[in-house]
Protein backbone atom coordinates (compact mmCIF):
# COMPACT_ATOMS: atom_id res chain seq x y z
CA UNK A 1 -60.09 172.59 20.43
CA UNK A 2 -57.39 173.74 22.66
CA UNK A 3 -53.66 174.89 21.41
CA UNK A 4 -51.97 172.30 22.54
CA UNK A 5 -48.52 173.92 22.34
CA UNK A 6 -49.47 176.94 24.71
CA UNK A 7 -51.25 174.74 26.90
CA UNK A 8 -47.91 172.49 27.02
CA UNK A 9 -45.94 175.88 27.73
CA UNK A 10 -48.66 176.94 30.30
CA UNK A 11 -48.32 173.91 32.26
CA UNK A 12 -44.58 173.74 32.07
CA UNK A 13 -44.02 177.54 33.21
CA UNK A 14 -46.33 176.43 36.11
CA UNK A 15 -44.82 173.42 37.42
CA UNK A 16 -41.32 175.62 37.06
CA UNK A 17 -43.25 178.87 39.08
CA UNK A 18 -44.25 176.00 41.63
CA UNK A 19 -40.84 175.14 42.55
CA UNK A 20 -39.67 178.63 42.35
CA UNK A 21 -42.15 179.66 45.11
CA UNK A 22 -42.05 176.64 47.19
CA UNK A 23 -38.30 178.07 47.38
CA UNK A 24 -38.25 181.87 46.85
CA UNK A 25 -35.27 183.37 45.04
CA UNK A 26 -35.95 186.47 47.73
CA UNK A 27 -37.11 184.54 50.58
CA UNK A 28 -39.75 186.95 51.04
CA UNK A 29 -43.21 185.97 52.58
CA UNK A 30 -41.56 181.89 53.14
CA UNK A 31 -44.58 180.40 54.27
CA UNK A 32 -47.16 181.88 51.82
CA UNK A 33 -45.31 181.40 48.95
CA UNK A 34 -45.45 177.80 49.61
CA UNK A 35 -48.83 177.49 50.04
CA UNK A 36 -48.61 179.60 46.75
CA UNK A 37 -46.85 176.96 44.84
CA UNK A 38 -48.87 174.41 45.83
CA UNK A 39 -51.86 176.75 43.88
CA UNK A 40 -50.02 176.40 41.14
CA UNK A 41 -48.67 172.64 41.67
CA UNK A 42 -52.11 172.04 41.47
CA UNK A 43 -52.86 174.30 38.27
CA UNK A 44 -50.45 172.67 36.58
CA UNK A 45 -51.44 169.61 37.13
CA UNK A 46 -54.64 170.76 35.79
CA UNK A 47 -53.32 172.04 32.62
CA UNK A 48 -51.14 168.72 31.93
CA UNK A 49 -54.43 167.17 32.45
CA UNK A 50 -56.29 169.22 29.37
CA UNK A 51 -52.61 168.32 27.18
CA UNK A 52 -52.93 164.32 27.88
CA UNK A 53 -56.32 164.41 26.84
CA UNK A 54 -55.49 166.85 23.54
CA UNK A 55 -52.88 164.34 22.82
CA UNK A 56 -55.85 161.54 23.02
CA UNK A 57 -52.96 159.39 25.65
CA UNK A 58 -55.60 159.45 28.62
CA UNK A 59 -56.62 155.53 27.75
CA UNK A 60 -52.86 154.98 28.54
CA UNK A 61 -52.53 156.63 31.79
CA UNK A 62 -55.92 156.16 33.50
CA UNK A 63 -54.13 156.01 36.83
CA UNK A 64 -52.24 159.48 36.01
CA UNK A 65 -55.34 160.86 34.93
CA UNK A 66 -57.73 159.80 38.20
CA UNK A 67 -54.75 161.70 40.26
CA UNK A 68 -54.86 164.77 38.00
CA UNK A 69 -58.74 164.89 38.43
CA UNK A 70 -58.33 165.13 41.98
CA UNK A 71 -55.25 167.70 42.12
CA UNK A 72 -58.27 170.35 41.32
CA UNK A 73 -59.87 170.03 44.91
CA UNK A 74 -56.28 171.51 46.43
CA UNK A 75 -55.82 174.68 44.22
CA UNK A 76 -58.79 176.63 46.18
CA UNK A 77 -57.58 176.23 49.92
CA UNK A 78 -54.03 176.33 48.99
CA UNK A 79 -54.70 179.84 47.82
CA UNK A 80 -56.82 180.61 50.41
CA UNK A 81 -54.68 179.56 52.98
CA UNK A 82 -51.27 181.71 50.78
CA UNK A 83 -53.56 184.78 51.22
CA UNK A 84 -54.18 183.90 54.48
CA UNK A 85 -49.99 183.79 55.17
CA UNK A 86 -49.54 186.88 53.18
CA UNK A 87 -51.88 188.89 55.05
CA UNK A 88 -50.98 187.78 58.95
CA UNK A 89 -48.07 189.56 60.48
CA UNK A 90 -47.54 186.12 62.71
CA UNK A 91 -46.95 183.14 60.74
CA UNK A 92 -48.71 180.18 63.01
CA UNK A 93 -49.26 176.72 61.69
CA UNK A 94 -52.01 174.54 63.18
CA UNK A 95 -53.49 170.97 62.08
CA UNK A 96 -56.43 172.35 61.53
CA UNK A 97 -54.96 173.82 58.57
CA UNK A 98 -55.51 170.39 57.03
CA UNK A 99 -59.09 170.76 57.26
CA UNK A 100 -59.52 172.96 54.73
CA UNK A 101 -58.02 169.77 52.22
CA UNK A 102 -60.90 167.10 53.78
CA UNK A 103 -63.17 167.48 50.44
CA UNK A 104 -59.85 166.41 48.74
CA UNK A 105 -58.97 163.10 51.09
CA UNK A 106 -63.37 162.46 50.84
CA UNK A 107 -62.82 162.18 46.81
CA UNK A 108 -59.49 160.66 47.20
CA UNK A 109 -60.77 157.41 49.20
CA UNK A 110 -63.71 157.46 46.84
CA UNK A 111 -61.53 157.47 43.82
CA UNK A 112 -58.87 154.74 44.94
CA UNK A 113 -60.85 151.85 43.96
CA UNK A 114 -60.66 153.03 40.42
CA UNK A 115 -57.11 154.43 40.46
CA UNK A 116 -55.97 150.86 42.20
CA UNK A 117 -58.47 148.29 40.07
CA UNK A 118 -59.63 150.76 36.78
CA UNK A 119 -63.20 150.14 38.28
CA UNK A 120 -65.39 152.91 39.90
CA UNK A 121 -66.47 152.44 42.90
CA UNK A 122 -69.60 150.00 43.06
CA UNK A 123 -73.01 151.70 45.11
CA UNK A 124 -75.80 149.35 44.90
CA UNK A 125 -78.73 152.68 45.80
CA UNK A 126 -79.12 153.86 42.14
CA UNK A 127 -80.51 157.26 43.94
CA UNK A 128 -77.71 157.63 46.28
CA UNK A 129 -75.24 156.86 43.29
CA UNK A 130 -76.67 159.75 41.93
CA UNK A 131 -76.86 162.18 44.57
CA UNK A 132 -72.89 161.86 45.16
CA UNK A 133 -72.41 161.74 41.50
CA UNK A 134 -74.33 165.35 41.49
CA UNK A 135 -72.52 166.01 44.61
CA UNK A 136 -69.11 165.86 43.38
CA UNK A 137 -69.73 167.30 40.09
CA UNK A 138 -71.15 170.62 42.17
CA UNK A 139 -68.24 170.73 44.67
CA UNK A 140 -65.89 172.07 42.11
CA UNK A 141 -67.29 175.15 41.39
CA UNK A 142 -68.93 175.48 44.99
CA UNK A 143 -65.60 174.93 46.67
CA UNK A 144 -63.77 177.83 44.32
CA UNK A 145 -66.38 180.32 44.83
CA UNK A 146 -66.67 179.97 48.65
CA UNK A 147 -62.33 179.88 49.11
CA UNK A 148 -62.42 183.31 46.89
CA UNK A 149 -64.71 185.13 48.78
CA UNK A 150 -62.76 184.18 51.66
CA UNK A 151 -59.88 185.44 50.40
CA UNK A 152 -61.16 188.53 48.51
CA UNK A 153 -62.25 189.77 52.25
CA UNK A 154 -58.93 188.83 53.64
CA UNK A 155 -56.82 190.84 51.19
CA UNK A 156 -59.49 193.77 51.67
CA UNK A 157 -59.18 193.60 55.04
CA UNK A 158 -55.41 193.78 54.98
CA UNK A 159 -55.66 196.86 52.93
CA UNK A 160 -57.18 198.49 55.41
CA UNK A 161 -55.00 197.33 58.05
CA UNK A 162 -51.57 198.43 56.54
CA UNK A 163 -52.99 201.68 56.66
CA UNK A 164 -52.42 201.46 60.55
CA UNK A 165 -49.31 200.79 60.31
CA UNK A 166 -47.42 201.84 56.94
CA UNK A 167 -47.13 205.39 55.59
CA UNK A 168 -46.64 204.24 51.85
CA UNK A 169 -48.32 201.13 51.12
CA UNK A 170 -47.93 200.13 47.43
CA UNK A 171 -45.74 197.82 47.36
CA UNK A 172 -47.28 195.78 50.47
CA UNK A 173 -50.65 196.41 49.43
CA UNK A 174 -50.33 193.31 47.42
CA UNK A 175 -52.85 194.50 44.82
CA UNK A 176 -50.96 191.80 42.44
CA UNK A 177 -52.66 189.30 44.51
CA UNK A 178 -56.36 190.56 44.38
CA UNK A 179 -55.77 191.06 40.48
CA UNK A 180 -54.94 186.94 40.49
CA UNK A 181 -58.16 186.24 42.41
CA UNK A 182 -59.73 188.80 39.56
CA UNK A 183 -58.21 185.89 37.00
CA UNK A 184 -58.72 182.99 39.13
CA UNK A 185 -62.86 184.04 38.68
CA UNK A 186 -62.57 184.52 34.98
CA UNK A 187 -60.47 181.22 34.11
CA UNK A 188 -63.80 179.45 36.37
CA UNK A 189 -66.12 181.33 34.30
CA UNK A 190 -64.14 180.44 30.91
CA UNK A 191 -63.87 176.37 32.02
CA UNK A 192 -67.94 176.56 32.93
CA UNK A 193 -68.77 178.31 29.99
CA UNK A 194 -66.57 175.67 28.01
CA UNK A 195 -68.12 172.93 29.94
CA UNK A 196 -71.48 173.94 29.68
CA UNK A 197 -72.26 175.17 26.37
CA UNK A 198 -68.58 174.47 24.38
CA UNK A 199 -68.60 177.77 21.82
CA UNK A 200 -66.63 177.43 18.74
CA UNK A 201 -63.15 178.51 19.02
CA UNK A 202 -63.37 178.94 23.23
CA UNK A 203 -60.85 176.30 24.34
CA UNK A 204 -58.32 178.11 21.92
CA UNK A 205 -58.97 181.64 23.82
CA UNK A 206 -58.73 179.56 27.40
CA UNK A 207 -55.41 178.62 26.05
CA UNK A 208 -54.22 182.06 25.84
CA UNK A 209 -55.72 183.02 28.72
CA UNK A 210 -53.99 180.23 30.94
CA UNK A 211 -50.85 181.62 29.13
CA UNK A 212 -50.81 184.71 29.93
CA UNK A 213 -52.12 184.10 33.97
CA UNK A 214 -49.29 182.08 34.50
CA UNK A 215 -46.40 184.50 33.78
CA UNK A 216 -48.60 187.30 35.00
CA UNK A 217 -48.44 185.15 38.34
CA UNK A 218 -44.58 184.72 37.84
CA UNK A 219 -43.68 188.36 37.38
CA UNK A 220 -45.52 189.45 40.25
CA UNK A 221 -45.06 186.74 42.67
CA UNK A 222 -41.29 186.87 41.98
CA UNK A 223 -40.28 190.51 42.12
CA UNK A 224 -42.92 190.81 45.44
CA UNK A 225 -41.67 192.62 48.61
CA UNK A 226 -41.45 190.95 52.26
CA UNK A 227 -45.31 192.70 53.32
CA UNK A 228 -44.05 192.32 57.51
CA UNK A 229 -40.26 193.35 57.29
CA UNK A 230 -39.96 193.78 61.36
CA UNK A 231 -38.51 191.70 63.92
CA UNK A 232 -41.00 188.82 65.47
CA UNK A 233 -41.43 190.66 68.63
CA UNK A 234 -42.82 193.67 66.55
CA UNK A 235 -44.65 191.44 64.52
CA UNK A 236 -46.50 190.07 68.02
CA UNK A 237 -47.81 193.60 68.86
CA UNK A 238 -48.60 194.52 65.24
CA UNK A 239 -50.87 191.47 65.01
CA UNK A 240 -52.26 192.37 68.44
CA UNK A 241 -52.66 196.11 66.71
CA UNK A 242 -54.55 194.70 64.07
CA UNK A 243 -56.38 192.08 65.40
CA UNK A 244 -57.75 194.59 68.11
CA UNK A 245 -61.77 195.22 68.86
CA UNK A 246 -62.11 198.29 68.02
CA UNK A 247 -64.39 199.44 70.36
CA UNK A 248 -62.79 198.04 72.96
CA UNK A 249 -61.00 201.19 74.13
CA UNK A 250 -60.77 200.92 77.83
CA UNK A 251 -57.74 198.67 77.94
CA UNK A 252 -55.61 201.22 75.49
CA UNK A 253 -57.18 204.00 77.70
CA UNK A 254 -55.52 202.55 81.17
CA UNK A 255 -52.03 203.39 79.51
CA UNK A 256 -52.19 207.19 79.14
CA UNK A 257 -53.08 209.26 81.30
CA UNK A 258 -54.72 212.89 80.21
CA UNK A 259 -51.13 214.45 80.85
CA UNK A 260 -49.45 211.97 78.98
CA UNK A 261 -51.56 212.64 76.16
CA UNK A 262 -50.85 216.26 76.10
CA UNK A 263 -47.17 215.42 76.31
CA UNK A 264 -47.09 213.18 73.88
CA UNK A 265 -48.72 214.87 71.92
CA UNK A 266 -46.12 217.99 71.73
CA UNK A 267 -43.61 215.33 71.17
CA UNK A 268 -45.37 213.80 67.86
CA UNK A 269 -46.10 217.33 66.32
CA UNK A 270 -42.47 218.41 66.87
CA UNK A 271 -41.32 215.53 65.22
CA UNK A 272 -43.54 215.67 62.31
CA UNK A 273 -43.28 219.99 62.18
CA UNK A 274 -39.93 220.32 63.52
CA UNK A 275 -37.46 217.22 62.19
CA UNK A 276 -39.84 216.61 59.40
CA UNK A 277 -40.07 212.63 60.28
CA UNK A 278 -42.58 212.71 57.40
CA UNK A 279 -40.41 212.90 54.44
CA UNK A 280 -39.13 209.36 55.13
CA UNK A 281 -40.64 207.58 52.67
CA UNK A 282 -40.32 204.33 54.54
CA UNK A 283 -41.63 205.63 57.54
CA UNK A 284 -43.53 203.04 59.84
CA UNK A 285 -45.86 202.96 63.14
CA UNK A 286 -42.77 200.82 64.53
CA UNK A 287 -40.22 203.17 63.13
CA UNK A 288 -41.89 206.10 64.41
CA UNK A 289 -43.19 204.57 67.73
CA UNK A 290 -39.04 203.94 68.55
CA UNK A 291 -38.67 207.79 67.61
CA UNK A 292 -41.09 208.23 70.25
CA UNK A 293 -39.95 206.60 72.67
CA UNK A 294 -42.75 204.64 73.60
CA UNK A 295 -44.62 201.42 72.89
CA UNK A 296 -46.19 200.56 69.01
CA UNK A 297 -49.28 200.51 71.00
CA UNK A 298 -49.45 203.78 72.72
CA UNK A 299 -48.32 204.71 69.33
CA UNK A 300 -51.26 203.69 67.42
CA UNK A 301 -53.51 204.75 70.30
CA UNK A 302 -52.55 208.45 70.45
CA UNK A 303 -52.68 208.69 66.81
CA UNK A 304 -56.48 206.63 66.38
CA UNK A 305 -58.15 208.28 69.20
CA UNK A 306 -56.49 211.88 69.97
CA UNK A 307 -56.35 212.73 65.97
CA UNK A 308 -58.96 210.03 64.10
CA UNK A 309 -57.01 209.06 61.94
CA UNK A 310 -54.72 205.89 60.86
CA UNK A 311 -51.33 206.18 60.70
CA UNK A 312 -51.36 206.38 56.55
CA UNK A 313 -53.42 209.29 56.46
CA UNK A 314 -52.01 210.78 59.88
CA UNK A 315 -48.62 211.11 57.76
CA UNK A 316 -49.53 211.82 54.17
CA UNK A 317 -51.78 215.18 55.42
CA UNK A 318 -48.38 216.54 56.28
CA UNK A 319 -46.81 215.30 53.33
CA UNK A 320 -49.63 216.94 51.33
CA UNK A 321 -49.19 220.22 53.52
CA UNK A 322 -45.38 219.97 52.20
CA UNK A 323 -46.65 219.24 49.31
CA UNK A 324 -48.89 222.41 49.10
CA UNK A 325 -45.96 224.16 49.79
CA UNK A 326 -43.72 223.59 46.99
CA UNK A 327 -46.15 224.25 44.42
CA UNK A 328 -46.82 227.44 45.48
CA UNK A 329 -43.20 228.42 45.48
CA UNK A 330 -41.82 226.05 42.91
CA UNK A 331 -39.17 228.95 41.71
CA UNK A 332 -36.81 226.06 40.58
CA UNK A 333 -39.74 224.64 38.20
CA UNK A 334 -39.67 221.28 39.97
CA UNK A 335 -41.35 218.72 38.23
CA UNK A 336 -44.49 217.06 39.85
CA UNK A 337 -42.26 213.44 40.10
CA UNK A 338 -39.95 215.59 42.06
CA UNK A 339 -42.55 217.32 44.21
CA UNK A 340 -44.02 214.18 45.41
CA UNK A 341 -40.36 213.01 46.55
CA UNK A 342 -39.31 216.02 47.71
CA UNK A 343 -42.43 216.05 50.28
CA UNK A 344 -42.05 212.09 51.57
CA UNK A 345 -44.39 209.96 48.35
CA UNK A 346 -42.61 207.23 46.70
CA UNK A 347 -44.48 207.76 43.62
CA UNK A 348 -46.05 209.91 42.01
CA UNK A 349 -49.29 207.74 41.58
CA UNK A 350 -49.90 207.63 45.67
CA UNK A 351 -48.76 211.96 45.69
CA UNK A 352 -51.56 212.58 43.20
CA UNK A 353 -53.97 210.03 45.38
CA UNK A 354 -53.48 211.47 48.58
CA UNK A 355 -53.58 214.96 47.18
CA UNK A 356 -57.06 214.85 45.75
CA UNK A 357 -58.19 212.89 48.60
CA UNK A 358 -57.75 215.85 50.81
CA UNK A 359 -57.76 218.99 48.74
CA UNK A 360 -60.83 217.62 46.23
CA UNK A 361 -57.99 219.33 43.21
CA UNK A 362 -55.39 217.52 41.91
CA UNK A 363 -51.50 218.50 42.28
CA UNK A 364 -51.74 220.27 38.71
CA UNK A 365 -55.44 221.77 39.46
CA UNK A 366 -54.27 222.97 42.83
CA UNK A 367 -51.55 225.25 41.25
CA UNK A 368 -53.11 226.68 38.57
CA UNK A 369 -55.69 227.47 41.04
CA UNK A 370 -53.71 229.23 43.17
CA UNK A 371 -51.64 230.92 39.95
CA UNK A 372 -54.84 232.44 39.03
């Protein structure tokens, strides 16, 4: 049996996290946070389902519980369509959007005869009764599975694409997000297990578990950063950036000319050698691009093609050089938390990352190495 206090709590905190992201404290990320809160609108409403039946009250509110039955078919594309929000620099809203909700208007109009007379809906083809019967009970689960995958590649994706364009990416990564589709799968796995074979003591640990997802969801979602902080004209030419064929090169090539190249080339390895551009944490393709004096997209160009490299690991290998540099002549016994700030990371967790990524040693390996 489930605790029907914590599942009371869990559905309350998510109603409350609904309206909270459907109006962010922040205002960060405006549009996917709504679609956000309508995920967990639609949790909730799943959860208050599971407490009206623990209380045995679902005789009284049939019509309440027909509605709550249905709320299930939004949760998927509502996420879906947040991740979707979260990981576009251009926010652009279509009707087709409302496609993604047509399994949930299908079972609506073939739910209203019961929600408006208490009967189900009469189908005289005993076979084709229970083909949509199987139909519906299948969709469920089908529906989940396909809207994660979707959105598993779109936030994998998107961590490869702020590497074009960001030189510290943790807090834009949004790795809080992937670690919710990471629940999402295990809550369906719990409620099939529970449906299908209904262990002893298993709606108790589902309990807990929706519990503890719920204000996992609300400390992440509310202490998140804006992931596109630029003006919408930079935001146009980052989602060109991004969007981009990559082997499409000829249009990019058209720009710059070989002595252009050479130029700008000078230009970028003074300002990363000379004025040390690099130890800007918060340093951007846009940022550095305006440093430059030239387009985001000549930027990103030079950088891709004349060095093979994204921006992210364009600017941490001089970072780690600086790095490098420090431990060997650390004469003021500078802790490794201060070496990684002192050379441009913002924490020590992406210093030691980057560091092993291109020496093969770690920061502390490195200098005992070299002290040897």
């Amino acid at each position: 049996m489930n605790n029907t206090l914590i599942i009371g709590l869990s559905a309350g905190g998510s109603f409350l996290l609904s309206f909270l992201l459907a109006n962010h404290p922040k205002h960060n990320n405006i549009y996917a946070n709504r679609w956000l809160g309508v995920f967990m609108l639609a949790f909730a409403m799943s959860l208050l389902e599971i407490f009206i039946y623990d209380l045995g009250l679902q005789n009284q509110y049939p019509l309440t519980i027909s509605f709550l039955e249905l709320s299930r078919f939004v949760a998927a594309p509502a996420l879906y369509l947040s991740v979707r929000y979260f990981t576009a620099p251009t926010k652009t809203f279509t009707w087709r959007t409302f496609a993604h909700f047509l399994l949930f208007l299908v079972l609506f109009f073939f739910q209203l005869p019961r929600m408006l007379t208490g009967n189900n809906l009469e189908i005289a083809d005993k076979t084709l009764e229970r083909i949509i019967f199987t139909f519906f009970a299948a969709a469920f689960p089908i529906q989940i599975i396909i809207y994660w995958i979707l959105s598993y590649r779109k936030l994998y994706r998107h961590r490869q694409n702020i590497r074009q364009l960001a030189s510290s990416t943790e807090s834009i990564d949004l790795s809080w997000l992937t670690n919710l589709l990471y629940v999402v799968i295990v809550i369906v796995i719990t409620w099939l297990h529970l449906a299908f074979f209904n262990p002893s003591g298993g709606a108790s640990y589902a309990s807990v578990l929706y519990f503890l997802s719920v204000y996992f969801l609300s400390y992440y979602s509310l202490k998140q950063k804006e992931v596109y902080a630029y003006p919408e004209q930079t935001l146009k030419e980052l989602d060109i950036i991004l969007n981009k064929d990559p082997d499409n090169k000829a249009e990019k090539q058209k720009r710059l000319s070989d002595t252009q190249i050479n130029y700008l080339k000078v230009k970028l390895e003074n300002l990363m050698e000379e004025e040390t551009v690099y130890l800007n944490n918060e340093l951007s393709l846009p940022l550095l691009s305006h440093k430059m004096g030239i387009s985001i997209h000549e930027l990103s160009f030079l950088i891709n093609d004349e060095y093979g490299e994204n921006f992210f690991s364009f600017v941490n290998r001089y970072r780690v050089e600086k790095a490098k540099s420090l431990l060997l002549n650390n004469a003021a016994r500078l802790t490794m938390l201060d070496i990684a700030f002192q050379a441009g990371f913002n924490s020590k967790t992406s210093f030691n990352t980057s560091f092993k990524k291109l020496t093969g040693l770690s920061p502390t390996e490195f200098q005992r190495s070299a002290q040897a």
